[in-house]
Protein backbone atom coordinates (compact mmCIF):
# COMPACT_ATOMS: atom_id res chain seq x y z
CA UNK A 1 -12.93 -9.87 -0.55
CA UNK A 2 -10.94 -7.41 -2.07
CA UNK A 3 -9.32 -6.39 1.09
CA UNK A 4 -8.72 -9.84 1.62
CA UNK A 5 -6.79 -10.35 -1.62
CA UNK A 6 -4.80 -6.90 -1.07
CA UNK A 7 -3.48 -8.07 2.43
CA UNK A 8 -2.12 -11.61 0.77
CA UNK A 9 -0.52 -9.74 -1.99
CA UNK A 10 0.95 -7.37 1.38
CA UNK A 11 2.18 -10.70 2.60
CA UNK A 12 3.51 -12.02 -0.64
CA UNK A 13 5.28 -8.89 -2.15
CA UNK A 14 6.29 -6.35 0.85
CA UNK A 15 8.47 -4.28 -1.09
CA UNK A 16 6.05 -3.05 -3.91
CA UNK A 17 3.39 -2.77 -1.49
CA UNK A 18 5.37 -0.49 1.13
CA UNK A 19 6.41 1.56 -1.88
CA UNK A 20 3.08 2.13 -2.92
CA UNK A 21 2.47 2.62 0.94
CA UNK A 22 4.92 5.46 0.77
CA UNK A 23 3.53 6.99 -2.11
CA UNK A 24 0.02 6.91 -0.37
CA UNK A 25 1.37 8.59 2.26
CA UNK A 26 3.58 11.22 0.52
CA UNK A 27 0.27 11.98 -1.65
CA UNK A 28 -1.83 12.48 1.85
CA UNK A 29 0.75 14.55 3.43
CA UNK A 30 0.33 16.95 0.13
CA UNK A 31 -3.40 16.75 -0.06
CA UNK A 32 -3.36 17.91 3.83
C-alpha cells in the first residue's frame, strides 16, 4: 500500500518527487 500511496503522490507533485529522485540518485552514485 505504501508503494501505492508513493506513486499517487509521484503523480500529484512531480517536482518534489524528481528532486528527491535526484538526490537518490546522486547519494547511489556516491555510495558506489
Amino acid at each position: 500500500m505504501a508503494r501505492l500511496n508513493l506513486l499517487e503522490e509521484t503523480r500529484y507533485e512531480k517536482l518534489p518527487v524528481s528532486v528527491y529522485s535526484n538526490q537518490q540518485q546522486a547519494s547511489l552514485a556516491v555510495a558506489a
